[in-house]
Protein backbone atom coordinates (compact mmCIF):
# COMPACT_ATOMS: atom_id res chain seq x y z
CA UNK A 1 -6.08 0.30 -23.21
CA UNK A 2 -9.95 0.71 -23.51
CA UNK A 3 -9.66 4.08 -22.03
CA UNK A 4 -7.89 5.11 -25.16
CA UNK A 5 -9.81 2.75 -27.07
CA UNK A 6 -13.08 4.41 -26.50
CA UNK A 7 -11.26 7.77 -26.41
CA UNK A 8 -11.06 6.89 -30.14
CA UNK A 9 -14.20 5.51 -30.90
CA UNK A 10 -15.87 9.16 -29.64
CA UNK A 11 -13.37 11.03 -31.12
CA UNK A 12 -13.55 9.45 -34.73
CA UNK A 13 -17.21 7.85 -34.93
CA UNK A 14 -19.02 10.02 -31.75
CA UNK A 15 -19.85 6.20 -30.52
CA UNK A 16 -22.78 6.64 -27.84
CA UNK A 17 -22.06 6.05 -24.62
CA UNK A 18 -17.93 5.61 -25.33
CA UNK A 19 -17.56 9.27 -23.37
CA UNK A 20 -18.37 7.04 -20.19
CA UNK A 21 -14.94 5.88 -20.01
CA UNK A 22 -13.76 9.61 -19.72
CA UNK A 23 -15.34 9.35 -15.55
CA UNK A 24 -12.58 7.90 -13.15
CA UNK A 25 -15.51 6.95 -10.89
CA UNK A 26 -17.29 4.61 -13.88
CA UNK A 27 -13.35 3.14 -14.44
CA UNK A 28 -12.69 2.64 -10.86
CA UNK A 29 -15.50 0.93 -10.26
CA UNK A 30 -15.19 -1.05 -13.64
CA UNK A 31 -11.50 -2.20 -11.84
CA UNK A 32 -12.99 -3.15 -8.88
CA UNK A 33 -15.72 -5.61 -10.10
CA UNK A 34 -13.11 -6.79 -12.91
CA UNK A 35 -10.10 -7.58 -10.86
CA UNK A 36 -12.51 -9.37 -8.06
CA UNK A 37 -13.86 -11.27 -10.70
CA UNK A 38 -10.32 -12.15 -11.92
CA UNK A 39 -9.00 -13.31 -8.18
CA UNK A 40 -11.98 -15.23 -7.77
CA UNK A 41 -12.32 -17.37 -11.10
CA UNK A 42 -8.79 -17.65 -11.99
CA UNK A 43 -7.66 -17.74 -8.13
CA UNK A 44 -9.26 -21.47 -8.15
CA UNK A 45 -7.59 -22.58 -11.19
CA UNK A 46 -3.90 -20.98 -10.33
CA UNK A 47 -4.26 -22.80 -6.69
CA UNK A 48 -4.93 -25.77 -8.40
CA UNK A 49 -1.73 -25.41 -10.37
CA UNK A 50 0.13 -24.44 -7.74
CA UNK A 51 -0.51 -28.19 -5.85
CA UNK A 52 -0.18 -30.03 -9.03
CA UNK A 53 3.17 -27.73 -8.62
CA UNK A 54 3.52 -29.39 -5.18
CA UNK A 55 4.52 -25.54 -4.55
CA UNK A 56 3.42 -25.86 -1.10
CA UNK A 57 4.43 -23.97 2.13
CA UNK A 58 6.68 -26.15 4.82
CA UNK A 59 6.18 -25.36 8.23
CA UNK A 60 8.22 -25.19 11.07
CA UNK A 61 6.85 -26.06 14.13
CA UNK A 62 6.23 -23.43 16.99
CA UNK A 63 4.61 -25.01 18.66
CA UNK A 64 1.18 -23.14 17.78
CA UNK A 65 -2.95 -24.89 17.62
CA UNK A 66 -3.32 -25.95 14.30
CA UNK A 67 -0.30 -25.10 12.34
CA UNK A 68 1.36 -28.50 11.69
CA UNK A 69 -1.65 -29.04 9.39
CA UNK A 70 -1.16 -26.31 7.41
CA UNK A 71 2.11 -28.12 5.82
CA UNK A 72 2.00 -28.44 1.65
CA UNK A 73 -0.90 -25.75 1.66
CA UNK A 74 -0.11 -23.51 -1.54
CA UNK A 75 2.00 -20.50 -1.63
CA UNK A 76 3.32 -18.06 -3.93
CA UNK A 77 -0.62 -17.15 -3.99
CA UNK A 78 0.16 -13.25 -4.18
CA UNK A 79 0.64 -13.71 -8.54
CA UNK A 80 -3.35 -13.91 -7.59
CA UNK A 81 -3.21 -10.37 -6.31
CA UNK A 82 -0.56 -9.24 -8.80
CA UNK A 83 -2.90 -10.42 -11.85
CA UNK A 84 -5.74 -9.39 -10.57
CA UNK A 85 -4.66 -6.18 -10.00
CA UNK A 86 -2.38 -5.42 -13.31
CA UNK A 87 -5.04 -6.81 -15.64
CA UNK A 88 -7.68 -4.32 -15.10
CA UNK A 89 -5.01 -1.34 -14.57
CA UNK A 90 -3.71 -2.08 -18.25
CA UNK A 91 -7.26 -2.16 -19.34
CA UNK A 92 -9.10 0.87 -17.57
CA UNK A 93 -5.95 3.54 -16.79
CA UNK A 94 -4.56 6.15 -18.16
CA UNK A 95 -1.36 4.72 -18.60
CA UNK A 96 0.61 7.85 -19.57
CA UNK A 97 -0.02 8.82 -16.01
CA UNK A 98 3.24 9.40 -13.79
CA UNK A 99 1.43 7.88 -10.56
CA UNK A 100 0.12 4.84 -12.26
CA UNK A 101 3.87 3.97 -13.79
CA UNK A 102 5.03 4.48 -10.45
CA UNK A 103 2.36 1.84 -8.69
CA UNK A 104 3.30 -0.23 -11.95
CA UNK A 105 6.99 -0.29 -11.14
CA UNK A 106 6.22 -0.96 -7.84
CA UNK A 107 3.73 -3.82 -8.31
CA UNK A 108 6.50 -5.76 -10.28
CA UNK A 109 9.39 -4.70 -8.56
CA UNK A 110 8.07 -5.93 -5.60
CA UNK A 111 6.36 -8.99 -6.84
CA UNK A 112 9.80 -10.21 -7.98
CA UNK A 113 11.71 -10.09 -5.01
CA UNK A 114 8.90 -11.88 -3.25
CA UNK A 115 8.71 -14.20 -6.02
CA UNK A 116 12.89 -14.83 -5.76
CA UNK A 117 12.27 -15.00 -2.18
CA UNK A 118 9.38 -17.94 -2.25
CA UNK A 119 11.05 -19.71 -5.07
CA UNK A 120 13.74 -20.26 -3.12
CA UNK A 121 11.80 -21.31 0.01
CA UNK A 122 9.79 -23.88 -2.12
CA UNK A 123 12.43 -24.83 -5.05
CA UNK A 124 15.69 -24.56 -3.30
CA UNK A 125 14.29 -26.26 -0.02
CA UNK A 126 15.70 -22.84 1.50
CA UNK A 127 13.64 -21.96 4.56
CA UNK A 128 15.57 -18.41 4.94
CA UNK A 129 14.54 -17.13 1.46
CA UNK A 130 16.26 -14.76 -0.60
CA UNK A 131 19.17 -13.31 1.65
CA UNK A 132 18.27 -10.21 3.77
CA UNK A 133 20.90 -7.96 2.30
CA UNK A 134 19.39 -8.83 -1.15
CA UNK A 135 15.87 -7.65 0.08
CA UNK A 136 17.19 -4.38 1.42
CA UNK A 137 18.60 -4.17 -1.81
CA UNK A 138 15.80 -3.85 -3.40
CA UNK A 139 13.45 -1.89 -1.33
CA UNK A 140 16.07 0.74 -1.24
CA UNK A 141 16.46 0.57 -5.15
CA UNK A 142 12.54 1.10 -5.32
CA UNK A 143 12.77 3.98 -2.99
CA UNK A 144 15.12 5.80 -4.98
CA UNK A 145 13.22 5.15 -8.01
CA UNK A 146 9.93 6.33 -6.90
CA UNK A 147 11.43 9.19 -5.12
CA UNK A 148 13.30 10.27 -7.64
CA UNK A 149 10.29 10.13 -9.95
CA UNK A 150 8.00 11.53 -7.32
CA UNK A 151 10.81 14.58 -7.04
CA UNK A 152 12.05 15.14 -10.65
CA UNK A 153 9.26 14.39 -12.65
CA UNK A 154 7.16 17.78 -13.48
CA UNK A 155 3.39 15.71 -13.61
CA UNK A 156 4.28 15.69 -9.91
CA UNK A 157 2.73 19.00 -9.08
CA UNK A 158 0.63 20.73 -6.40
CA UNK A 159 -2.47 23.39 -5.31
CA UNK A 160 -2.68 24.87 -2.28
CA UNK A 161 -5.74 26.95 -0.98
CA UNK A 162 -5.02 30.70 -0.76
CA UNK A 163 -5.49 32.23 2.24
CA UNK A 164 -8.72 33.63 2.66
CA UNK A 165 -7.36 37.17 2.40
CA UNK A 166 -5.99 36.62 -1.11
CA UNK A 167 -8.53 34.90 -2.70
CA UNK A 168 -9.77 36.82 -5.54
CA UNK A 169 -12.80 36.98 -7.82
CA UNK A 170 -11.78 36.21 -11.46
CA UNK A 171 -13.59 37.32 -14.73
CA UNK A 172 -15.89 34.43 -15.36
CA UNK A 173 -17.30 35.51 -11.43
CA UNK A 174 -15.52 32.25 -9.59
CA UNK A 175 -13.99 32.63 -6.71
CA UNK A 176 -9.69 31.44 -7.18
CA UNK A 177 -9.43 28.98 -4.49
CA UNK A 178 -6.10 27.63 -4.92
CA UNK A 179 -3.05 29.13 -6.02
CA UNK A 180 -1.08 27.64 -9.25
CA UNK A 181 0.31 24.36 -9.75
CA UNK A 182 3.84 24.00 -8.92
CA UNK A 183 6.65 21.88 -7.29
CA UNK A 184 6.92 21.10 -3.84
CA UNK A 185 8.16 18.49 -0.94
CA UNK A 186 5.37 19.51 1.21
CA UNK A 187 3.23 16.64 2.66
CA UNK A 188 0.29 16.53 5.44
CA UNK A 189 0.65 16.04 9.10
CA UNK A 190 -2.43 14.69 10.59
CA UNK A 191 -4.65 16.71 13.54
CA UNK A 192 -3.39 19.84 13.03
CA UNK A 193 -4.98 22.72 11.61
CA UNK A 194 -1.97 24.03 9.68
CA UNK A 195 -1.11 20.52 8.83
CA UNK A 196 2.06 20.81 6.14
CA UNK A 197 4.95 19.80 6.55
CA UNK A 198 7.46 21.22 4.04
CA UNK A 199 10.76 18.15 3.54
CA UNK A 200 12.74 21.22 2.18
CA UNK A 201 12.80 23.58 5.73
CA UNK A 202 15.34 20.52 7.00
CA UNK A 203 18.08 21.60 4.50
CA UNK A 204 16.99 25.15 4.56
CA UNK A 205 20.69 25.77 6.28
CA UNK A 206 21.93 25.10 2.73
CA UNK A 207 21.10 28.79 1.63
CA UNK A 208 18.67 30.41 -0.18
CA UNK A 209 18.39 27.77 -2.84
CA UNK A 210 17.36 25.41 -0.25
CA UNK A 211 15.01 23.83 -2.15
CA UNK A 212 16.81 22.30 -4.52
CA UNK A 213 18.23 20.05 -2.57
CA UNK A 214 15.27 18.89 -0.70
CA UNK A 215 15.72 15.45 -2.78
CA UNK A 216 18.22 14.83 0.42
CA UNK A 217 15.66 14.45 2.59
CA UNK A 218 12.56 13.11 1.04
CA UNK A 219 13.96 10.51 -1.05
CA UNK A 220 15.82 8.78 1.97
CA UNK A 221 12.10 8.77 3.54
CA UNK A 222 10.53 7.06 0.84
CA UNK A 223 13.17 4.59 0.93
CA UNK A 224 12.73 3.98 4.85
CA UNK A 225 8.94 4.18 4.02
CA UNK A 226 8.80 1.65 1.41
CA UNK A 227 11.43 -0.84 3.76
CA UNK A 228 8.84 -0.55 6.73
CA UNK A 229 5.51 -0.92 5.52
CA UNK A 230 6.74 -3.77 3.44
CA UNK A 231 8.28 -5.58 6.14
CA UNK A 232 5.24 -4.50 8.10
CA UNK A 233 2.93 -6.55 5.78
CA UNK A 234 5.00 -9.41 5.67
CA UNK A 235 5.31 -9.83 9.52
CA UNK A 236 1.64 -9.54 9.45
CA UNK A 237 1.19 -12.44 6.83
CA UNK A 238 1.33 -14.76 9.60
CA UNK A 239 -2.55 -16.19 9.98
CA UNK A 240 -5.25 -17.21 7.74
CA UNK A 241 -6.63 -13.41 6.18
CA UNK A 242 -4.90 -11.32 8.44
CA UNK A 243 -2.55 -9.60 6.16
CA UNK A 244 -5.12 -9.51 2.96
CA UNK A 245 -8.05 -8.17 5.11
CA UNK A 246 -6.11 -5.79 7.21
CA UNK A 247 -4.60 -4.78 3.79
CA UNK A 248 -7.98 -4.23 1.93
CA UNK A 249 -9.05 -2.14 4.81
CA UNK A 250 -6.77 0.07 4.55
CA UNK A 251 -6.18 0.36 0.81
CA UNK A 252 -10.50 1.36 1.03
CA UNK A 253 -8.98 3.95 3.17
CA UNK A 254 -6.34 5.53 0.99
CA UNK A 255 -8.77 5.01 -2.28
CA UNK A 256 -10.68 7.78 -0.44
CA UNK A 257 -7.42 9.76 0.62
CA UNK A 258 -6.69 9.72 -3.36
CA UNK A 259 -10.05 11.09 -4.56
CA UNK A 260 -9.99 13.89 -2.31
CA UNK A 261 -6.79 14.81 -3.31
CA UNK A 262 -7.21 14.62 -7.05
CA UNK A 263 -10.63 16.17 -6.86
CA UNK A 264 -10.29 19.94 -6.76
CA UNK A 265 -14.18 20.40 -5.50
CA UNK A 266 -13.57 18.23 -2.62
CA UNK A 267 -10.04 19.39 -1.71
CA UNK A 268 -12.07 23.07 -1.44
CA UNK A 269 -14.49 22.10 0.64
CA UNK A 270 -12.47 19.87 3.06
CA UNK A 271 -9.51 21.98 2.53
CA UNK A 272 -7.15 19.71 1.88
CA UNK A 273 -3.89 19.86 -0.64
CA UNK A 274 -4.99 19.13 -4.13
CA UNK A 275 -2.65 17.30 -6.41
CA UNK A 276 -3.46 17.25 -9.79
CA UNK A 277 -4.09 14.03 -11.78
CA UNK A 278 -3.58 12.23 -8.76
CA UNK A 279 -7.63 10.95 -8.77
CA UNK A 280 -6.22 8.53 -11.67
CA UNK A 281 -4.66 6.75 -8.80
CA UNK A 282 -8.08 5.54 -7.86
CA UNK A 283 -8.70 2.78 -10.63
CA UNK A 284 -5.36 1.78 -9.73
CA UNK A 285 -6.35 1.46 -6.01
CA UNK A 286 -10.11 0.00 -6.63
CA UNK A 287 -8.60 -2.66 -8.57
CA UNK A 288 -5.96 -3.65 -6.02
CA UNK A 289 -8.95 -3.64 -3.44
CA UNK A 290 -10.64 -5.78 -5.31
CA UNK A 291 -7.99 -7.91 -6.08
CA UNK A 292 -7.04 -8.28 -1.92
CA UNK A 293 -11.22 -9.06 -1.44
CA UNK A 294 -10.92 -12.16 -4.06
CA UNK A 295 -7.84 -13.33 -2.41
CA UNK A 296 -9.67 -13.24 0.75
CA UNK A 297 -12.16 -15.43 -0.32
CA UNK A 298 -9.50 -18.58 -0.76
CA UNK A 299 -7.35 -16.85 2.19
CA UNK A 300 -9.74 -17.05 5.24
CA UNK A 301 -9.39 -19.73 7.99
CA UNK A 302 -8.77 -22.42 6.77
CA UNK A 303 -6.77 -21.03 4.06
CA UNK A 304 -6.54 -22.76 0.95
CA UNK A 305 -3.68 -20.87 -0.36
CA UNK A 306 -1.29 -18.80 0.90
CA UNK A 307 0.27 -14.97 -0.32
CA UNK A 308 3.69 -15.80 0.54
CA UNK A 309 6.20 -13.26 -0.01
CA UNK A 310 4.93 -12.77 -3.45
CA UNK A 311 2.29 -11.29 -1.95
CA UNK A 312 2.75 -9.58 1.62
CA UNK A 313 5.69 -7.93 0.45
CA UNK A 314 4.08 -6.27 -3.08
CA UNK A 315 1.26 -4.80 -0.25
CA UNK A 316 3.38 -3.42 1.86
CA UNK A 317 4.82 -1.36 -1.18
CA UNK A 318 2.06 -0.79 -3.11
CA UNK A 319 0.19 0.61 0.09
CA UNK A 320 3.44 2.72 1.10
CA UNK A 321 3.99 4.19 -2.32
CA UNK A 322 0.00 5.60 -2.51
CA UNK A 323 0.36 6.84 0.94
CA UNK A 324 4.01 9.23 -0.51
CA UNK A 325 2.53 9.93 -3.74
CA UNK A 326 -1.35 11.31 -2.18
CA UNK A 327 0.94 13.46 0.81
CA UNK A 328 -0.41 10.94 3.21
CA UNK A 329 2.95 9.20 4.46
CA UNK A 330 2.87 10.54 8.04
CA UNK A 331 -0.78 9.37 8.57
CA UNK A 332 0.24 5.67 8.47
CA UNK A 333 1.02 5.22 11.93
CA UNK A 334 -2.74 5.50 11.96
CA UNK A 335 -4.09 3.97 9.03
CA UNK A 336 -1.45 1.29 9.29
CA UNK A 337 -1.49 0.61 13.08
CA UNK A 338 -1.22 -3.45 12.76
CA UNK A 339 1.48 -3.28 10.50
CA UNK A 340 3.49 -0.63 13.07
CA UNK A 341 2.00 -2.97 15.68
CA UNK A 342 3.66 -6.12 14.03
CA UNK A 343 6.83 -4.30 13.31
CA UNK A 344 7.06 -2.45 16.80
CA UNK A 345 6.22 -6.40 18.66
CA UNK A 346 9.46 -7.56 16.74
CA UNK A 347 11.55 -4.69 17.54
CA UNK A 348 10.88 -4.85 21.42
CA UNK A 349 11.21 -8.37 21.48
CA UNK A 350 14.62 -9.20 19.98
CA UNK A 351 15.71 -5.96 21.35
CA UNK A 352 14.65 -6.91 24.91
CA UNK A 353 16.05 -10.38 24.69
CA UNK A 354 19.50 -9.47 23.71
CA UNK A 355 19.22 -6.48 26.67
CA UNK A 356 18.49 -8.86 29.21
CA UNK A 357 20.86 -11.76 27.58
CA UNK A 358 23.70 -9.51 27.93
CA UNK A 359 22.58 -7.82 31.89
CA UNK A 360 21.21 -11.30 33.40
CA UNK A 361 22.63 -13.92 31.36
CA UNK A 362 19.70 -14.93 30.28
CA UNK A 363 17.03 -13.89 27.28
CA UNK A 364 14.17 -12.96 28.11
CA UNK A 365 10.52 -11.88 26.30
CA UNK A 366 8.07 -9.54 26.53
CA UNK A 367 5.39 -11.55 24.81
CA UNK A 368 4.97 -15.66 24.63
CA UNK A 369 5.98 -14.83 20.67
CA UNK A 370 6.00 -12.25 18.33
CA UNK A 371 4.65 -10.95 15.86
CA UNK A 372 1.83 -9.60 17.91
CA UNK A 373 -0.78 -12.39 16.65
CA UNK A 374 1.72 -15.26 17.59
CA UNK A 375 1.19 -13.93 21.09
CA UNK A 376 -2.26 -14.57 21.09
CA UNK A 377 -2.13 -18.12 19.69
CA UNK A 378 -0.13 -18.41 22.14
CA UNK A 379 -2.81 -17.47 24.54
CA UNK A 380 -5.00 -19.90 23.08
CA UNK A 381 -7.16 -18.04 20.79
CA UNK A 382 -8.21 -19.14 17.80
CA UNK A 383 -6.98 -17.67 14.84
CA UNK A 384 -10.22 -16.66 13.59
CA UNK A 385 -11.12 -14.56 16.59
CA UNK A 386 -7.59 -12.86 16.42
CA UNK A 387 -7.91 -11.99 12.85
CA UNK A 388 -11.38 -10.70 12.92
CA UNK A 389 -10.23 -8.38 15.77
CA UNK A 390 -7.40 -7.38 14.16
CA UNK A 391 -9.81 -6.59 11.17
CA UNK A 392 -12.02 -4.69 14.13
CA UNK A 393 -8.97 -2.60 15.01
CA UNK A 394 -8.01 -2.13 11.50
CA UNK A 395 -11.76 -0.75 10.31
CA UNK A 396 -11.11 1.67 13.63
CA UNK A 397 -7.86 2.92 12.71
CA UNK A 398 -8.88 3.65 8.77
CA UNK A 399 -12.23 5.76 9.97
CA UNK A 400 -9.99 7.79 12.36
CA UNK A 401 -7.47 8.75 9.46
CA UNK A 402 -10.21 9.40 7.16
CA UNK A 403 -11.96 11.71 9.82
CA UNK A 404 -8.71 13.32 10.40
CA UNK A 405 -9.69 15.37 6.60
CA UNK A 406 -11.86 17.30 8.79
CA UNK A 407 -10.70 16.96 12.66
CA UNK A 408 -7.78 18.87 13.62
């Protein structure tokens, strides 16, 4: 809304200094400093509310150092994150742009079924939540949405570099780097030197039209995207400021992955896929980092409020929906190693269990508990040392995806 405000004001009355607002960097970091100032003032007063509320988390014992006390500590604390992040987007963006609707959609669409999903919990004195087939429901429903809109919608266009051979010198004496902006399913695979990946070659059997009907394959991967890193993110919700500061890490990460991309000097010179008005994505990004840092700071052992599904589960699809829309989807292994971690320690457990269950007679585990960090309070460590070197792991993971822009 100011963007177009001041848009205005320069347009109509030349107001000095109202051109600033035209910079993404200037909004970004505008965002940033706006929605960490939001999660940190109002954060107090809406965790207040929420124990007035008596909208506090019950706990079942495992049997795990310290978590009987947590009982009655607030939850539902990821409207924090939600606010804090929507406020300065509707203030700073440029809301006509297709990949800020998209995050939009997916910030609420998400923060409702978490929200269902807690309210129950709390209100309906319904440990399980929201039924599973109901949350499917609505991951898949998202993933056809935003990859349908990320397939059909013409803003959603590409440049690639021309090969050295066929770059030419144009009249004004530049060199044309990139070819012209068009449609395409292609997306980056990380370490290699010719790293795309083109979604359409997989249904290139359909003939010579092939891709048209590349929508067969990509959307079904943004749906099994969106379902995994969510899930990934709310597994990972498990200890004080694991899931928001493994989160903010990598979000830091992908804010840089999006300014590359949607800046056409630095796409050049680390030749990289440029995808145009996709740098907008960056307030968007900045604001949710900042709104992940505030939360933090209420969050940390010993946590005076917790995200709750609310929260972990609007992450999860905020962080998988950049990664699809920036061509960065096959890099989160990397960048998201604790949330594949998390998932992956689930998997093989319950999997392994029911294997041996059904071959011995009896169930048994590959770690004391899963998720992963159960395992190590399991192991007696404290919860503070296993978050900050999850954090430690999570920092190492998000420099090795950004260095991939260069190694391969």
């Amino acid at each position: 809304m100011l963007y177009y405000l001041f848009q205005y004001l320069e347009n109509e009355f030349h107001l000095t200094g109202a051109s600033v607002f035209q910079f993404i960097t200037f909004r970004s970091a505008m965002a940033f400093i706006l929605s960490l100032l939001i999660s940190m003032v109002f954060g107090k007063r809406i965790i207040n509310y929420l124990q007035k509320q008596q909208v506090g988390e019950s706990i079942r014992d495992l049997g795990l150092v310290g978590q009987v006390q947590k009982a009655g500590t607030p939850t539902m604390g990821g409207v924090i994150i939600i606010m804090a992040t929507l406020i300065p987007v509707l203030l700073l963006a440029r809301l006509e742009n297709i990949y800020i609707i998209i995050l939009l959609i997916t910030t609420v669409w998400m923060g409702l079924i978490g929200f269902a999903d807690d309210y129950i919990k709390v209100f309906k004195k319904d440990k399980a939540g929201l039924k599973g087939i109901f949350k499917v429901v609505g991951q898949v429903g998202l993933g056809l949405i935003v990859g349908s809109m990320l397939y059909f919608h013409p803003d959603v266009i590409i440049k690639e570099q021309l090969p050295k051979g066929e770059q030419i010198v144009q009249q004004d004496g530049k060199i044309k780097v990139f070819g012209d902006e068009h449609k395409s399913m292609k997306t980056t695979v990380p370490f290699l030197k010719d790293n795309e990946l083109d979604y359409a070659k997989a249904v290139s059997f359909l003939g010579d039209d092939y891709e048209d009907y590349a929508w067969l394959i990509f959307i079904p991967v943004v749906i099994f995207i969106i379902t995994a890193v969510s899930n990934g993110a709310n597994l990972t919700d498990g200890i004080d400021g694991l899931a928001a500061g493994s989160s903010a890490i990598m979000v830091v990460a992908l804010a840089v992955f999006a300014w590359v991309s949607g800046n056409i000097i630095f796409a050049d010179y680390l030749d990289v896929m440029y995808i145009p008005k996709s740098g907008e994505m960056v307030v968007f990004i900045l604001a949710f980092a900042g709104a992940l840092i505030g939360f933090l700071w209420y969050n940390t052992f010993p946590a005076q409020v917790f995200m709750g599904d609310t929260g972990s589960l609007t992450i999860g699809g905020i962080i998988a929906v950049i990664a699809i829309a920036i061509r960065k989807e096959l890099l989160l292994p990397v960048l998201a190693g604790i949330f594949v971690v998390e998932n992956l320690s689930v998997v093989l457990q319950v999997g392994y269990f029911k294997y041996t269950k059904n071959k011995y007679g009896e169930g048994r585990r590959i770690f004391k508990m899963s998720p992963l960090h159960h395992h190590y309070q399991k192991l007696k460590y404290h919860e503070s040392k296993i978050v900050t070197r999850f954090w430690i792991v999570g920092i190492l993971l998000a420099v090795l995806a950004i260095v991939t822009l260069k190694l391969r």
